[in-house]
C-alpha atoms as a PDB file:
ATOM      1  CA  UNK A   1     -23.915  -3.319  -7.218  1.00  0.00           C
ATOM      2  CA  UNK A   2     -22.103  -5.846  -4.508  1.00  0.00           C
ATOM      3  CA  UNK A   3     -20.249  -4.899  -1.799  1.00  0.00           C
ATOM      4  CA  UNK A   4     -17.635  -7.699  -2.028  1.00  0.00           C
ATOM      5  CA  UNK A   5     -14.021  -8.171  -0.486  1.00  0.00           C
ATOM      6  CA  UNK A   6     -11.211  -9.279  -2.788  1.00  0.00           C
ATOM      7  CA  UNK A   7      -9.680 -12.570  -1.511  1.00  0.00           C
ATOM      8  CA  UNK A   8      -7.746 -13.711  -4.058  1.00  0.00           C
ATOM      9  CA  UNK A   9      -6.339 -13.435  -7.742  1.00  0.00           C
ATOM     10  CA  UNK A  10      -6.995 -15.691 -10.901  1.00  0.00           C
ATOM     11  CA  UNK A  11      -3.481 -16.208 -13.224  1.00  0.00           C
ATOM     12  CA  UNK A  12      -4.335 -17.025 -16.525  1.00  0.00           C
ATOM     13  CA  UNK A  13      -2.081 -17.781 -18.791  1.00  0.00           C
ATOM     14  CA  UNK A  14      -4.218 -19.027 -21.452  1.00  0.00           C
ATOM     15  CA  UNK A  15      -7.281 -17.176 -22.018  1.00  0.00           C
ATOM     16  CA  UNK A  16      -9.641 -15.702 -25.073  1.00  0.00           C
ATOM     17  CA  UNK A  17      -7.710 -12.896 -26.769  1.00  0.00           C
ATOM     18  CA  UNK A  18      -9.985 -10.188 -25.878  1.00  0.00           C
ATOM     19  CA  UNK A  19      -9.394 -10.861 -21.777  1.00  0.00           C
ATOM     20  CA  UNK A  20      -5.607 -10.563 -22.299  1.00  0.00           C
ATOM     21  CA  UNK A  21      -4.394  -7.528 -20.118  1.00  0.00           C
ATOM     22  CA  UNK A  22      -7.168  -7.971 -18.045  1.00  0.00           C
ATOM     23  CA  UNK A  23      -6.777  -8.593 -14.195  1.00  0.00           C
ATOM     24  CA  UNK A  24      -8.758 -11.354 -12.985  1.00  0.00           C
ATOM     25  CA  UNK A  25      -9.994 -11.045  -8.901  1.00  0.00           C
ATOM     26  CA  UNK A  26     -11.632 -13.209  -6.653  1.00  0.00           C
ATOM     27  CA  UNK A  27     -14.267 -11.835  -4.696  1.00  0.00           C
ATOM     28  CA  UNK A  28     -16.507 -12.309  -2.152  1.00  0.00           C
ATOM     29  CA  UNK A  29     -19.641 -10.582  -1.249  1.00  0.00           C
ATOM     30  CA  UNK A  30     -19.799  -9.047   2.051  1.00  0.00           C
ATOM     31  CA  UNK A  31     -22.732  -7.458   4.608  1.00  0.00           C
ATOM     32  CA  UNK A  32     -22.777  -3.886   5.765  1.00  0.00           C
ATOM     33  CA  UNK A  33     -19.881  -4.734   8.616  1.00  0.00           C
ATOM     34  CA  UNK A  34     -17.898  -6.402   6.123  1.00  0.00           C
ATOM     35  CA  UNK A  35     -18.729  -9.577   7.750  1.00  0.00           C
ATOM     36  CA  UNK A  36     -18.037 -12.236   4.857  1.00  0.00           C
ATOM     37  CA  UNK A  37     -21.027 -13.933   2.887  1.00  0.00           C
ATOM     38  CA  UNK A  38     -20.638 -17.580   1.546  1.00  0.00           C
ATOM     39  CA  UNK A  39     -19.582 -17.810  -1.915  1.00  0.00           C
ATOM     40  CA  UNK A  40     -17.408 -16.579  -4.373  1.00  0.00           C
ATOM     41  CA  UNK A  41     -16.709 -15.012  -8.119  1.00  0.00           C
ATOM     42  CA  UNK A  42     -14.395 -14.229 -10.120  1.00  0.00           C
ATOM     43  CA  UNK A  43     -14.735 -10.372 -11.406  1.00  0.00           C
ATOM     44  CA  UNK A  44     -12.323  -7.972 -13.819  1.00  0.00           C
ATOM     45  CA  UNK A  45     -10.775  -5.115 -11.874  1.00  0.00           C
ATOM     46  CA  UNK A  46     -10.893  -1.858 -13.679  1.00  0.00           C
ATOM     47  CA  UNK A  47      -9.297  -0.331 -10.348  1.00  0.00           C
ATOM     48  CA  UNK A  48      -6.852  -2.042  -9.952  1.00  0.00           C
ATOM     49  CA  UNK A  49      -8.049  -3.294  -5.964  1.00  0.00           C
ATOM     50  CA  UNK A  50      -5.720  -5.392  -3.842  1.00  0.00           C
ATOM     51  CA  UNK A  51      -6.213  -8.390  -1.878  1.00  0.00           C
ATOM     52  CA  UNK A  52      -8.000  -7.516   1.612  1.00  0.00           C
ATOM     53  CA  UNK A  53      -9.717  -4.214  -0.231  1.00  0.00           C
ATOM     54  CA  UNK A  54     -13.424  -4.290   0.336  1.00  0.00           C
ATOM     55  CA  UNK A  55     -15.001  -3.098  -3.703  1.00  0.00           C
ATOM     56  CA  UNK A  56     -17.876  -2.408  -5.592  1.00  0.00           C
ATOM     57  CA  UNK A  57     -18.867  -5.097  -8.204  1.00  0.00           C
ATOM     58  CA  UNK A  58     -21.258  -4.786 -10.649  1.00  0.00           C
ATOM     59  CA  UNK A  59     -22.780  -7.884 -12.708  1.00  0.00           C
ATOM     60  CA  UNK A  60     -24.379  -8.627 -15.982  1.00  0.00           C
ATOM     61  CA  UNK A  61     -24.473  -6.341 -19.230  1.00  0.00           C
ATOM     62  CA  UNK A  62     -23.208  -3.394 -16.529  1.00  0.00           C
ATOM     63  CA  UNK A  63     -20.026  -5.229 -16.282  1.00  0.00           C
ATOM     64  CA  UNK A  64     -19.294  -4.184 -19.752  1.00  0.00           C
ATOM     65  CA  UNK A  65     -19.970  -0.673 -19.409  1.00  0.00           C
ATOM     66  CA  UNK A  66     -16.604   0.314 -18.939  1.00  0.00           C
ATOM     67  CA  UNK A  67     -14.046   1.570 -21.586  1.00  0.00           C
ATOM     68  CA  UNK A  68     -11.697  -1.652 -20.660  1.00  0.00           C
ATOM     69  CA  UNK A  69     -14.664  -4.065 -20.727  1.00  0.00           C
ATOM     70  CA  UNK A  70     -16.733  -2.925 -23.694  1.00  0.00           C
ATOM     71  CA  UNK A  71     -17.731  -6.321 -25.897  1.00  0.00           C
ATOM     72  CA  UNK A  72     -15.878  -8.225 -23.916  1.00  0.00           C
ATOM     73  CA  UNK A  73     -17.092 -12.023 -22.180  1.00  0.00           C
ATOM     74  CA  UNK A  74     -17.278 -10.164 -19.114  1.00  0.00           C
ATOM     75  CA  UNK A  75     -19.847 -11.604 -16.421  1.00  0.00           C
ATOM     76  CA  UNK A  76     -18.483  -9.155 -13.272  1.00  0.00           C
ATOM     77  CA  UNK A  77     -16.695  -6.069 -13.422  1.00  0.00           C
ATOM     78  CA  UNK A  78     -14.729  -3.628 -10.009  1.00  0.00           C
ATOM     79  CA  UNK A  79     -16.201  -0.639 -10.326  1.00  0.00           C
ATOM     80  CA  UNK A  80     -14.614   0.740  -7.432  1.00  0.00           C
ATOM     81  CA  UNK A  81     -12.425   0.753  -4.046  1.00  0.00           C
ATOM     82  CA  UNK A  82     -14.572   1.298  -0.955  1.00  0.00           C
ATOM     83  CA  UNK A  83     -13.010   3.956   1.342  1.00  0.00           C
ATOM     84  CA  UNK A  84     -15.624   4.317   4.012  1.00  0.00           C
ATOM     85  CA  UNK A  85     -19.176   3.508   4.496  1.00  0.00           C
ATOM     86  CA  UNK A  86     -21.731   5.681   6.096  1.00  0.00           C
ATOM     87  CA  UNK A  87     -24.430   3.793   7.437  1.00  0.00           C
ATOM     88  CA  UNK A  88     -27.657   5.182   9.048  1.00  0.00           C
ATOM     89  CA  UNK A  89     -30.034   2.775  10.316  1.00  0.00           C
END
């Protein structure tokens, strides 16, 4: 999984079929202190996150483990809304 900030949303009007319904986030992976890594994706939230909410991603054929993603073209999925971290170092 990828700790990753939301920064943004993707509107879609035209799309394949099996992605309509589907909200589209853009997110970008972040370190431990939430300090922002280069880059960017574009991932299906399950969670419904916000803009500014630091998530869970998860890539690959786990992004189509959930109920809404199942045999869908789905390369990045939000698993879920970080509340706190605990980190002991």
């Amino acid at each position: 999984m990828i700790l990753a900030k939301v920064i943004g949303t993707v509107w879609a009007t035209k799309k394949d079929e099996k992605l309509t319904g589907m909200k589209l986030q853009i997110v970008r992976p972040v370190e431990l202190d939430y300090a922002e890594k280069e880059g960017f994706f574009v991932a299906v939230d399950v969670v419904g996150a916000g803009v500014g909410e630091i998530v869970l991603v998860c890539q690959g054929s786990s992004a189509r483990q959930t109920e809404p993603t199942e045999n869908r073209a789905v390369d990045a999925t939000i698993m879920a809304i970080v509340d706190k971290l605990d980190v002991v170092e």
